[in-house]
ModelCIF file with pLDDT and N, C-alpha, C, O atoms, coordinates in Angstrom:
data_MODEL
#
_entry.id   MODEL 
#
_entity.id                         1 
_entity.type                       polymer 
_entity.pdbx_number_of_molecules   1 
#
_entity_poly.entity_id                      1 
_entity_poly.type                           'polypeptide(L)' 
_entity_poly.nstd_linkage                   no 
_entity_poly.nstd_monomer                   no 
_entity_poly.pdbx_seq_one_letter_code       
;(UNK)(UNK)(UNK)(UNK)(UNK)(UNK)(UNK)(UNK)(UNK)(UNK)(UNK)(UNK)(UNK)(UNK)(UNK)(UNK)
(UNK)(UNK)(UNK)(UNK)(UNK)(UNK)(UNK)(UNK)(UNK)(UNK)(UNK)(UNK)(UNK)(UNK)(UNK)(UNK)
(UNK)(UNK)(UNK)(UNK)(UNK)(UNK)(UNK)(UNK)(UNK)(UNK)(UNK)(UNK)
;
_entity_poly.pdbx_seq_one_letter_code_can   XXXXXXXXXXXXXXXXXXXXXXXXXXXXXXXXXXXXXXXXXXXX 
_entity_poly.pdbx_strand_id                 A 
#
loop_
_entity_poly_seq.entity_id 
_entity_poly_seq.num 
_entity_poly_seq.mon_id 
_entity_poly_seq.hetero 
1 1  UNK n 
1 2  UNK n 
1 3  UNK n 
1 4  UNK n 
1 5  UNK n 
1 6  UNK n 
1 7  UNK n 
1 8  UNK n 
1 9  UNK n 
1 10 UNK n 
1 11 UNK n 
1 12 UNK n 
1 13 UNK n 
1 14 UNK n 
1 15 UNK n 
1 16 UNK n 
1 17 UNK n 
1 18 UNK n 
1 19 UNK n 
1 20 UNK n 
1 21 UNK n 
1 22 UNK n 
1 23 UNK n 
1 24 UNK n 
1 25 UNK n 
1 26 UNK n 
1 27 UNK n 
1 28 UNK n 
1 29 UNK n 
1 30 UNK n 
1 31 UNK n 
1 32 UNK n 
1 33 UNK n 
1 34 UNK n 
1 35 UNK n 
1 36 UNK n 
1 37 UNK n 
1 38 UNK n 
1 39 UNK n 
1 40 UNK n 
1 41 UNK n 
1 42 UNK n 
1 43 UNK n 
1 44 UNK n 
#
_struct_asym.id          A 
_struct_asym.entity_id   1 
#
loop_
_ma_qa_metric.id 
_ma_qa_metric.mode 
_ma_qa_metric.name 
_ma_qa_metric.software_group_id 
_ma_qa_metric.type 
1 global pLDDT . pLDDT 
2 local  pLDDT . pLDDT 
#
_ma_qa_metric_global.metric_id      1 
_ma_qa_metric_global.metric_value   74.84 
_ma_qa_metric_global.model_id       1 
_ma_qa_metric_global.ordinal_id     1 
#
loop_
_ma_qa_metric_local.label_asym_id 
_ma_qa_metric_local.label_comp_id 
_ma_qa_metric_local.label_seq_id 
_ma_qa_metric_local.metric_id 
_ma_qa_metric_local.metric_value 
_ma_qa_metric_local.model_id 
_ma_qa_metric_local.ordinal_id 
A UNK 1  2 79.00 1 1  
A UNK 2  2 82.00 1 2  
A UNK 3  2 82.00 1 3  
A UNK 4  2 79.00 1 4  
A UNK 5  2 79.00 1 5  
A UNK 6  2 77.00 1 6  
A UNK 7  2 79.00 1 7  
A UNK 8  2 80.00 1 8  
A UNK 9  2 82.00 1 9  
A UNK 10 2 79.00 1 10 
A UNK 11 2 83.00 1 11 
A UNK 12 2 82.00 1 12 
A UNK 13 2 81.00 1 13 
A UNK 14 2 80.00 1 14 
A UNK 15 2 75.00 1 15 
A UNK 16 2 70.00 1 16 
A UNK 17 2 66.00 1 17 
A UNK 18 2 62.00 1 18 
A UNK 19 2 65.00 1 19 
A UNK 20 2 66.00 1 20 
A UNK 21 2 65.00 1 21 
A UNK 22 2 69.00 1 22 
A UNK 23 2 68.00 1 23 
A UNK 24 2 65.00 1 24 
A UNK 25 2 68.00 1 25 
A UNK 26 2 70.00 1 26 
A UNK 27 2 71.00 1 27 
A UNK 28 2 74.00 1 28 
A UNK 29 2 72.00 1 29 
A UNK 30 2 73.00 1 30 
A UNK 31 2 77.00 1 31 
A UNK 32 2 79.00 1 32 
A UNK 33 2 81.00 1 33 
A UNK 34 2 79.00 1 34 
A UNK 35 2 81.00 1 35 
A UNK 36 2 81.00 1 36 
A UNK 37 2 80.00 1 37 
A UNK 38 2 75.00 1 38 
A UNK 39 2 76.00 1 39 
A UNK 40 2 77.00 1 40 
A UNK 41 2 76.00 1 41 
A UNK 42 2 72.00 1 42 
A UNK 43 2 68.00 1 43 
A UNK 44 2 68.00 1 44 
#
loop_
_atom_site.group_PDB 
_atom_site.id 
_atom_site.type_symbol 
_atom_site.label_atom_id 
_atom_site.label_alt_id 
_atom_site.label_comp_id 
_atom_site.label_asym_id 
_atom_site.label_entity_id 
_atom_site.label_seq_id 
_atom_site.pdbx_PDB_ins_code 
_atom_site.Cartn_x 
_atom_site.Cartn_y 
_atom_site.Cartn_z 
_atom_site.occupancy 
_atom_site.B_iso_or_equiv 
_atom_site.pdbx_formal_charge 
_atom_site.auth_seq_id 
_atom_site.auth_comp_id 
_atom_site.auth_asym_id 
_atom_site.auth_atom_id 
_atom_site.pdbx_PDB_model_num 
ATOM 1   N N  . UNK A 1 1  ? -9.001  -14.793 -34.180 1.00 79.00 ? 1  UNK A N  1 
ATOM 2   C CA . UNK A 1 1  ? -9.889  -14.189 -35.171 1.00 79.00 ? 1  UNK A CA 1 
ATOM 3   C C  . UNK A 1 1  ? -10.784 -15.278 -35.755 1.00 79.00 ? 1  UNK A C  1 
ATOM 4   O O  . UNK A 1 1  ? -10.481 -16.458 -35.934 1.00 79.00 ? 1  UNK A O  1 
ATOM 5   N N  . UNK A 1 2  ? -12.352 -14.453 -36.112 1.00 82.00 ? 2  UNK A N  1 
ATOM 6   C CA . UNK A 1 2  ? -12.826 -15.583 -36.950 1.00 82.00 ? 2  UNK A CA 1 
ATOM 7   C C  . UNK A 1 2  ? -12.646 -15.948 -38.346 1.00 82.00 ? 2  UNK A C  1 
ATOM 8   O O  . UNK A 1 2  ? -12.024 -15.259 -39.155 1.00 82.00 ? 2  UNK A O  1 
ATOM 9   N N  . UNK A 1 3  ? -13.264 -17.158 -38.621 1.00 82.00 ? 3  UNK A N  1 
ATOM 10  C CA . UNK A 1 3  ? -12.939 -17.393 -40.259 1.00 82.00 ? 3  UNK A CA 1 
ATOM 11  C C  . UNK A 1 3  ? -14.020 -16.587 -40.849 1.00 82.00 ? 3  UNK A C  1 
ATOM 12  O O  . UNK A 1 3  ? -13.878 -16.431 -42.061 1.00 82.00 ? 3  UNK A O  1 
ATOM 13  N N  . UNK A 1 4  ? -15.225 -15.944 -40.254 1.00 79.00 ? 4  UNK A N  1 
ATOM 14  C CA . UNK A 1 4  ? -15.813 -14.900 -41.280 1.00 79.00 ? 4  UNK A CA 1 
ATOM 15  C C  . UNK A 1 4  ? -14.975 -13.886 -41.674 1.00 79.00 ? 4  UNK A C  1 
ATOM 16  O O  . UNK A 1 4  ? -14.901 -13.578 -42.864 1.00 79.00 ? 4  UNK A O  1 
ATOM 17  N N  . UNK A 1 5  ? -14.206 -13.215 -40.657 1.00 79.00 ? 5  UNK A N  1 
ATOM 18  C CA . UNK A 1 5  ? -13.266 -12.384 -41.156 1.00 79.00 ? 5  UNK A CA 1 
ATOM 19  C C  . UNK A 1 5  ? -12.920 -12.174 -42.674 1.00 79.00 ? 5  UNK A C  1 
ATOM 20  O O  . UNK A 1 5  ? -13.211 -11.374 -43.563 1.00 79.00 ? 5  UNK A O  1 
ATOM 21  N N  . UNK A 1 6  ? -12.021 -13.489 -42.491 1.00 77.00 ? 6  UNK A N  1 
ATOM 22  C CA . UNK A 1 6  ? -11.347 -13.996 -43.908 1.00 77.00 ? 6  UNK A CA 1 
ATOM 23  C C  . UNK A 1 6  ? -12.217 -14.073 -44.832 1.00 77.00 ? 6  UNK A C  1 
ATOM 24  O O  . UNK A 1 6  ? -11.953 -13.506 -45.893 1.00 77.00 ? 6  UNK A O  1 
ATOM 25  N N  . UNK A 1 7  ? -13.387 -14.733 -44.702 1.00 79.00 ? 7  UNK A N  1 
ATOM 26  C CA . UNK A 1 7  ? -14.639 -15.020 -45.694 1.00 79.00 ? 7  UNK A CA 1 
ATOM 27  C C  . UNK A 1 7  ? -14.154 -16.693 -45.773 1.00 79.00 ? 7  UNK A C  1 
ATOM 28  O O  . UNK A 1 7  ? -13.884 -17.445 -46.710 1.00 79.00 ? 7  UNK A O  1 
ATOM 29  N N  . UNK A 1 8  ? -14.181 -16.787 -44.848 1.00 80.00 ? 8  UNK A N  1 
ATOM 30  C CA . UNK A 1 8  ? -14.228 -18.466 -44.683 1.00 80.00 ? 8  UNK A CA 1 
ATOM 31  C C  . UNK A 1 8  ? -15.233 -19.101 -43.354 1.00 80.00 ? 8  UNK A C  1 
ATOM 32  O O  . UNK A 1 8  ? -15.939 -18.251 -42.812 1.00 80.00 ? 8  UNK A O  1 
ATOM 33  N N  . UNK A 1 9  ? -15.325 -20.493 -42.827 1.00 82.00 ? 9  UNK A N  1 
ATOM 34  C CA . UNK A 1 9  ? -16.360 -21.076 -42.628 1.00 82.00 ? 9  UNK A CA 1 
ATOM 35  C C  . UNK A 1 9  ? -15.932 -20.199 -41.162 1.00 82.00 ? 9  UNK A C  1 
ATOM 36  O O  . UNK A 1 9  ? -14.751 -19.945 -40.926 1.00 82.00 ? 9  UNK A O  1 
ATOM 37  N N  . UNK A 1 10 ? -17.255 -19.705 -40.056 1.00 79.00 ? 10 UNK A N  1 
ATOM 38  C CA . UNK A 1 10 ? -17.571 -19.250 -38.899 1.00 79.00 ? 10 UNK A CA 1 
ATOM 39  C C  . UNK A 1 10 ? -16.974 -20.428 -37.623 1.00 79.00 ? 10 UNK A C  1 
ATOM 40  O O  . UNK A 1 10 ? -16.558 -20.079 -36.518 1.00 79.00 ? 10 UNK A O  1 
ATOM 41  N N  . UNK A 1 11 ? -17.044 -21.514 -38.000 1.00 83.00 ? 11 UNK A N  1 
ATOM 42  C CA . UNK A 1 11 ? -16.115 -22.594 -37.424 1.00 83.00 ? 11 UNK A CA 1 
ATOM 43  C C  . UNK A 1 11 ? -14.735 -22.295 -37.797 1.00 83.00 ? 11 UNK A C  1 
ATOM 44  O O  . UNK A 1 11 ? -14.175 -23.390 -37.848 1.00 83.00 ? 11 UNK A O  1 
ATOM 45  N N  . UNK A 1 12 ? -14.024 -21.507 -38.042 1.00 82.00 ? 12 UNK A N  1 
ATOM 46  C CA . UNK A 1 12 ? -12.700 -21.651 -38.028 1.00 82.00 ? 12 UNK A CA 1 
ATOM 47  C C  . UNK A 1 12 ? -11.881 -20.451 -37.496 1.00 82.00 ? 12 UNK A C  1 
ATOM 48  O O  . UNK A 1 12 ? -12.032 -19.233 -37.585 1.00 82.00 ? 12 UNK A O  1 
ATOM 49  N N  . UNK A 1 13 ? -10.995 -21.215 -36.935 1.00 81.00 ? 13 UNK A N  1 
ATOM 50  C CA . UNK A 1 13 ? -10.482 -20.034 -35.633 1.00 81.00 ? 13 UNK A CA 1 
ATOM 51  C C  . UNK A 1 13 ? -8.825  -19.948 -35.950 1.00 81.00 ? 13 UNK A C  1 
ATOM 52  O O  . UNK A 1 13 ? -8.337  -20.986 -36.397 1.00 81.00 ? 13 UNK A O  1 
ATOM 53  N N  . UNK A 1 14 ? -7.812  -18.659 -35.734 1.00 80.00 ? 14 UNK A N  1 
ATOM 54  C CA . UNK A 1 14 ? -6.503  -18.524 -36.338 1.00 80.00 ? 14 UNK A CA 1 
ATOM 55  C C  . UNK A 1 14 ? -6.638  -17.647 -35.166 1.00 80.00 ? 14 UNK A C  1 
ATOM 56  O O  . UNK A 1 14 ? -7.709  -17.282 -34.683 1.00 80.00 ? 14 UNK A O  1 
ATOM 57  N N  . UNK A 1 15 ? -5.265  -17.288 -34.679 1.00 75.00 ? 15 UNK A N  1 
ATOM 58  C CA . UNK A 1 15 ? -4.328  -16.527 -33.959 1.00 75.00 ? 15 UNK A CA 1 
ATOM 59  C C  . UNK A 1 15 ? -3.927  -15.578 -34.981 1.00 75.00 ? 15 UNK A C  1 
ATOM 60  O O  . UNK A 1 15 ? -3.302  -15.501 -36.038 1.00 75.00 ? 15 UNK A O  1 
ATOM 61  N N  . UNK A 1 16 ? -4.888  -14.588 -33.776 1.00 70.00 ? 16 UNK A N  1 
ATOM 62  C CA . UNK A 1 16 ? -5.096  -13.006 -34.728 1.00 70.00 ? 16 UNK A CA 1 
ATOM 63  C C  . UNK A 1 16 ? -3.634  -12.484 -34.418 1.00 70.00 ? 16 UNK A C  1 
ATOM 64  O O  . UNK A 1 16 ? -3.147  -11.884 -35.377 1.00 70.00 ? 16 UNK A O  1 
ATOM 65  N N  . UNK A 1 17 ? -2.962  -12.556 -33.497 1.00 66.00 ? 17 UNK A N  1 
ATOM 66  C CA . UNK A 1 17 ? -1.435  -12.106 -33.290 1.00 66.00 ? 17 UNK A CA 1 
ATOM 67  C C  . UNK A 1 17 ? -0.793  -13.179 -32.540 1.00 66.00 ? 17 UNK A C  1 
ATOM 68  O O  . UNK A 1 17 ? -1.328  -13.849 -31.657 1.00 66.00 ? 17 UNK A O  1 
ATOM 69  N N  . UNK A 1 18 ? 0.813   -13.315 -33.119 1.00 62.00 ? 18 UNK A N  1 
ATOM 70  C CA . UNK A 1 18 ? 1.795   -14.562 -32.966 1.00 62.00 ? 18 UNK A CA 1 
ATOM 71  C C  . UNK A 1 18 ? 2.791   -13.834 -32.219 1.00 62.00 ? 18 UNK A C  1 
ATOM 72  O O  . UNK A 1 18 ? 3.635   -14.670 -31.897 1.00 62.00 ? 18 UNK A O  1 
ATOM 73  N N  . UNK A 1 19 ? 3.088   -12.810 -31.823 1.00 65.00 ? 19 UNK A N  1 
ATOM 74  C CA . UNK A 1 19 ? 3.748   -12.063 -30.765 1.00 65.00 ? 19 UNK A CA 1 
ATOM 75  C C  . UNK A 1 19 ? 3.633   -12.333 -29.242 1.00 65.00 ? 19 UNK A C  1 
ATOM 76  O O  . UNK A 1 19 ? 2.521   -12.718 -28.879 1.00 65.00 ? 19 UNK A O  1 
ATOM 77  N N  . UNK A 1 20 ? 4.713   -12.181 -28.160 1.00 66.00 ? 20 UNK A N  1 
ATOM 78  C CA . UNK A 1 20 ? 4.103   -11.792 -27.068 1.00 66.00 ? 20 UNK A CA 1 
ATOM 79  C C  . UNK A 1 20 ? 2.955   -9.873  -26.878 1.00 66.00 ? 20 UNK A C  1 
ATOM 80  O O  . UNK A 1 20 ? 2.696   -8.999  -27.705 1.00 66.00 ? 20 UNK A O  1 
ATOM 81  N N  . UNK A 1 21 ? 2.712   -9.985  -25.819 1.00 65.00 ? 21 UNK A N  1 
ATOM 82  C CA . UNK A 1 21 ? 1.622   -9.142  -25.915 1.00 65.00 ? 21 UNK A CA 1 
ATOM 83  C C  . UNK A 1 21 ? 2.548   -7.541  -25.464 1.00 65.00 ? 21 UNK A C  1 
ATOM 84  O O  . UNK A 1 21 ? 3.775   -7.548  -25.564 1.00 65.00 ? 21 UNK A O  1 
ATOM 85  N N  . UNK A 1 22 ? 1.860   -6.339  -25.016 1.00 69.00 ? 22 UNK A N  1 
ATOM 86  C CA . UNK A 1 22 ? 2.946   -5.201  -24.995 1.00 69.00 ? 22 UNK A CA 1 
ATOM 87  C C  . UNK A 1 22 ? 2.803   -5.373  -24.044 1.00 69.00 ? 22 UNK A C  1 
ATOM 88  O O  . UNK A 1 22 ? 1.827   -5.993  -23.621 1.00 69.00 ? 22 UNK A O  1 
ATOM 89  N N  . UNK A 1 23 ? 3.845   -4.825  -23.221 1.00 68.00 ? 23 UNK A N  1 
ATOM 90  C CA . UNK A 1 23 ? 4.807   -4.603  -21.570 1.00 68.00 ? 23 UNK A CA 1 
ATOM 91  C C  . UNK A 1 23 ? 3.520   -3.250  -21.396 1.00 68.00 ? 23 UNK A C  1 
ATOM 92  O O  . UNK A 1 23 ? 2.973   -2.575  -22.268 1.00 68.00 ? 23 UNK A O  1 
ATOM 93  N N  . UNK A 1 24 ? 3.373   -3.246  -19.963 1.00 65.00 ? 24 UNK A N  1 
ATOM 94  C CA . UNK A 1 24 ? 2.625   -2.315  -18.898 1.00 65.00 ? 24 UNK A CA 1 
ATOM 95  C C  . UNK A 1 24 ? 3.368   -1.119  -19.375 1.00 65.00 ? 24 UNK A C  1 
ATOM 96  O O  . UNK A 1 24 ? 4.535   -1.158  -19.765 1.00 65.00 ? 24 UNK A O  1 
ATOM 97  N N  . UNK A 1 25 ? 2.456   0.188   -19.310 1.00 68.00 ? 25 UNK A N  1 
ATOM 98  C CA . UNK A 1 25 ? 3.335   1.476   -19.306 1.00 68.00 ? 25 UNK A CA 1 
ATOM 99  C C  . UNK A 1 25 ? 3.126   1.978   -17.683 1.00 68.00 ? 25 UNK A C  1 
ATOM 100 O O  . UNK A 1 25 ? 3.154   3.185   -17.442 1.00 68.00 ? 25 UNK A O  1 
ATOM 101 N N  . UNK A 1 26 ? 2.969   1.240   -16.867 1.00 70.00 ? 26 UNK A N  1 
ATOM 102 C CA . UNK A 1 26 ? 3.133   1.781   -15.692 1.00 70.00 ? 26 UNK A CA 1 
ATOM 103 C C  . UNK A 1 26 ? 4.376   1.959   -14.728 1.00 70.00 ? 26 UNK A C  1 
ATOM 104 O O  . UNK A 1 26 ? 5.093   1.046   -14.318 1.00 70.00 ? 26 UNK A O  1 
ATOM 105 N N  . UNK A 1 27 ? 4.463   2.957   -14.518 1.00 71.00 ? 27 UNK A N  1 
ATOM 106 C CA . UNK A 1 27 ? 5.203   3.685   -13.393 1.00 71.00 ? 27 UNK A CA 1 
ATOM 107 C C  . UNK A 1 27 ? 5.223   3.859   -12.398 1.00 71.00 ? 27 UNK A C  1 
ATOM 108 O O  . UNK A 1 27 ? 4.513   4.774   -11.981 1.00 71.00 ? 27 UNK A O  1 
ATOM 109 N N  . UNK A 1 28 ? 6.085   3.045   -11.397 1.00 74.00 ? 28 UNK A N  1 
ATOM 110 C CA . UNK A 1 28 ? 5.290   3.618   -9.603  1.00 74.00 ? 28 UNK A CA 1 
ATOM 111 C C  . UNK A 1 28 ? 6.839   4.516   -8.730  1.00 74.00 ? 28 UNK A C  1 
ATOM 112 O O  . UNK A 1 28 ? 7.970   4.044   -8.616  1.00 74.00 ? 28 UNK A O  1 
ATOM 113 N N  . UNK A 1 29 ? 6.592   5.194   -8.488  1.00 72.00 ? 29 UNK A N  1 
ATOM 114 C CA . UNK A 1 29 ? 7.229   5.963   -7.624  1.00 72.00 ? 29 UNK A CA 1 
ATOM 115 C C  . UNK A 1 29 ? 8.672   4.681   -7.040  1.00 72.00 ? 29 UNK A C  1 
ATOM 116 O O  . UNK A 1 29 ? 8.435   3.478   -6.922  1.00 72.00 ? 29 UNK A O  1 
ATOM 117 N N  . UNK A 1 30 ? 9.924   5.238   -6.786  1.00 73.00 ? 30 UNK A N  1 
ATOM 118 C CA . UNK A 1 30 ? 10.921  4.979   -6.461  1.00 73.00 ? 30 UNK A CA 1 
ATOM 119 C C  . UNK A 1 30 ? 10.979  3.903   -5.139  1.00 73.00 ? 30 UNK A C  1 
ATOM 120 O O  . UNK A 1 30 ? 11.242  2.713   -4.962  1.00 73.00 ? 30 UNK A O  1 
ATOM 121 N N  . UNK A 1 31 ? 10.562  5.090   -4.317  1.00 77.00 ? 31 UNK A N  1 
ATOM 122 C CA . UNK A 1 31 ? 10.634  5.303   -2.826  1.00 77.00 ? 31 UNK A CA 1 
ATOM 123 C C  . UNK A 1 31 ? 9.160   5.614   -2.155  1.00 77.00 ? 31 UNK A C  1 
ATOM 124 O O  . UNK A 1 31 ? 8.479   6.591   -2.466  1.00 77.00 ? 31 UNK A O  1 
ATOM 125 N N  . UNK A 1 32 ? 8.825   4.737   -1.297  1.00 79.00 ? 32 UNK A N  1 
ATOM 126 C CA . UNK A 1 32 ? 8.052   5.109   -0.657  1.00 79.00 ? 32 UNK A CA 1 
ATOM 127 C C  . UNK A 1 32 ? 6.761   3.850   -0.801  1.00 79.00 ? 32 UNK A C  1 
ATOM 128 O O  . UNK A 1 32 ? 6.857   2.988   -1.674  1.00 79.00 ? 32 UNK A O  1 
ATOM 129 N N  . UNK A 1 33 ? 5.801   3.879   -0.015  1.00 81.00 ? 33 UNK A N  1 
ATOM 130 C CA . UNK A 1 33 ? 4.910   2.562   0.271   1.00 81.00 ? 33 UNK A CA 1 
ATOM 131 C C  . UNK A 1 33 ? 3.673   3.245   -0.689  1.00 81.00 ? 33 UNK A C  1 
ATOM 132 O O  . UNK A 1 33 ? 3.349   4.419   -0.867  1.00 81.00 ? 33 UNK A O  1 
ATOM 133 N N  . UNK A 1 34 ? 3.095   1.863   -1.267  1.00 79.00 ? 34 UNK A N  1 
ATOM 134 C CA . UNK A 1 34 ? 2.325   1.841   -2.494  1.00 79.00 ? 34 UNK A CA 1 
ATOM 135 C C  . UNK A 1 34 ? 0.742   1.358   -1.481  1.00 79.00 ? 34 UNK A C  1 
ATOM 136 O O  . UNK A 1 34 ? 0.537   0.480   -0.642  1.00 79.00 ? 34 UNK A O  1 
ATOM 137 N N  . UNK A 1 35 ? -0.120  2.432   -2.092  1.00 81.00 ? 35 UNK A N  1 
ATOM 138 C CA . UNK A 1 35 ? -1.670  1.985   -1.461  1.00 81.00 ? 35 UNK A CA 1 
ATOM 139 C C  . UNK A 1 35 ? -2.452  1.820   -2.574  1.00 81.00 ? 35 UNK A C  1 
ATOM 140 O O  . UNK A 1 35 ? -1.958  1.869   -3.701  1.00 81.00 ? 35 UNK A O  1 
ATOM 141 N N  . UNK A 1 36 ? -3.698  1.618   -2.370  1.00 81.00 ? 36 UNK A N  1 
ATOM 142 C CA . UNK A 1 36 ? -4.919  1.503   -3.372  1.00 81.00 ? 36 UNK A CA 1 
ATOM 143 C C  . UNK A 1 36 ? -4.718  2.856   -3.696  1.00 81.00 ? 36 UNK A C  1 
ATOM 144 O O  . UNK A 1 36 ? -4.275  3.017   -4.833  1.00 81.00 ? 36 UNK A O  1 
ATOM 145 N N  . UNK A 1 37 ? -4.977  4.242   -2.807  1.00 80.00 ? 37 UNK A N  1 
ATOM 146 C CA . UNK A 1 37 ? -5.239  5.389   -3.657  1.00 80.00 ? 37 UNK A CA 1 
ATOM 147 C C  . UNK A 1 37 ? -4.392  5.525   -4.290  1.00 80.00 ? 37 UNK A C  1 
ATOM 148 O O  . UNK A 1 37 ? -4.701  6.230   -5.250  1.00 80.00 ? 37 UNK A O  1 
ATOM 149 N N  . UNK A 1 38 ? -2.686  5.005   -4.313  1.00 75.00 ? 38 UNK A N  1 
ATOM 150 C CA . UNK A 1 38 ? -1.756  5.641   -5.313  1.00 75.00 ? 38 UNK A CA 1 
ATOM 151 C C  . UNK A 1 38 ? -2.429  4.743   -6.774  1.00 75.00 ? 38 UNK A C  1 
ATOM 152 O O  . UNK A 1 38 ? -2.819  5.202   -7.848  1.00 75.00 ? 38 UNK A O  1 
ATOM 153 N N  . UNK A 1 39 ? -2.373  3.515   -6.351  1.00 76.00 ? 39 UNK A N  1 
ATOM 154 C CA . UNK A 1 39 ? -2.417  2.883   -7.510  1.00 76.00 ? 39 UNK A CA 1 
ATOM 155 C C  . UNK A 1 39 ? -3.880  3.423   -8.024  1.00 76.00 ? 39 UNK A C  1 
ATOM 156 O O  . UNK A 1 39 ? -3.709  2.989   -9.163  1.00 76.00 ? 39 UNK A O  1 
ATOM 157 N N  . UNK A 1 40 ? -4.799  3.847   -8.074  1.00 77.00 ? 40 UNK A N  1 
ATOM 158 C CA . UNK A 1 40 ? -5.939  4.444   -8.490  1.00 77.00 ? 40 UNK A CA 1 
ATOM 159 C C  . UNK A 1 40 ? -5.403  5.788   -9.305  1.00 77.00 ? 40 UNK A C  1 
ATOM 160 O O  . UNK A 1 40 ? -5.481  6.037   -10.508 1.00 77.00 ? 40 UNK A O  1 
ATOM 161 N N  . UNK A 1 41 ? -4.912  6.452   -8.378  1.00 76.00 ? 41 UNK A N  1 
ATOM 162 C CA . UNK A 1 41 ? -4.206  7.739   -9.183  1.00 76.00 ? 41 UNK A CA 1 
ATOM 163 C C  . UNK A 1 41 ? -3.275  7.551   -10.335 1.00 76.00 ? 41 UNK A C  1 
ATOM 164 O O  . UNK A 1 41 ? -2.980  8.409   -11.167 1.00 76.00 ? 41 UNK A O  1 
ATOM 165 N N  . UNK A 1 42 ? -2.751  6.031   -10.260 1.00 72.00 ? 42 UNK A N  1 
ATOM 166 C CA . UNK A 1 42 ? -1.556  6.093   -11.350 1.00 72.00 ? 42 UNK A CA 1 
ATOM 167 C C  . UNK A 1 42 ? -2.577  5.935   -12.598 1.00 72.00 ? 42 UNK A C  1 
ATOM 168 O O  . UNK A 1 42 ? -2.273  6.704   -13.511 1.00 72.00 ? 42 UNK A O  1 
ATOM 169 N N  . UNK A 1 43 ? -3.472  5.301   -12.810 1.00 68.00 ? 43 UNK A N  1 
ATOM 170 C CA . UNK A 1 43 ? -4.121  4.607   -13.249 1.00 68.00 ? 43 UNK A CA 1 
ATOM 171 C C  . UNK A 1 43 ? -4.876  5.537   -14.475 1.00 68.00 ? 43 UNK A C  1 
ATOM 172 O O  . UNK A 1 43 ? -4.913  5.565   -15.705 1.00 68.00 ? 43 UNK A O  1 
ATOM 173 N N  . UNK A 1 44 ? -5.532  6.379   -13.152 1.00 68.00 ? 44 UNK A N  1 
ATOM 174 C CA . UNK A 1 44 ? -6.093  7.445   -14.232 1.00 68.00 ? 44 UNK A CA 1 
ATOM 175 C C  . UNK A 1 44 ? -5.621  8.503   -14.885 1.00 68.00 ? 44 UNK A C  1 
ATOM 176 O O  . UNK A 1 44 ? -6.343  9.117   -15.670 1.00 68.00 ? 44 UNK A O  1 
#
């Protein structure tokens, strides 16, 4: 994040989040061989 944010100087930079980031919500099928069209379909 910037320091305008805060209302401080545009030169100053902070770690807008101190967490790891969130896990994928993706899902792929069990069984069976993975292509571009599946993964396109999961997608959308």
């Amino acid at each position: 994040k910037c320091g305008r944010e805060i209302k401080k100087k545009t030169s100053i930079w902070g770690l807008r989040v101190r967490v790891p980031p969130p896990v994928p919500a993706i899902t792929l099928p069990y069984v069976g061989p993975i292509t571009e069209d599946s993964i396109k379909h999961i997608t959308l």
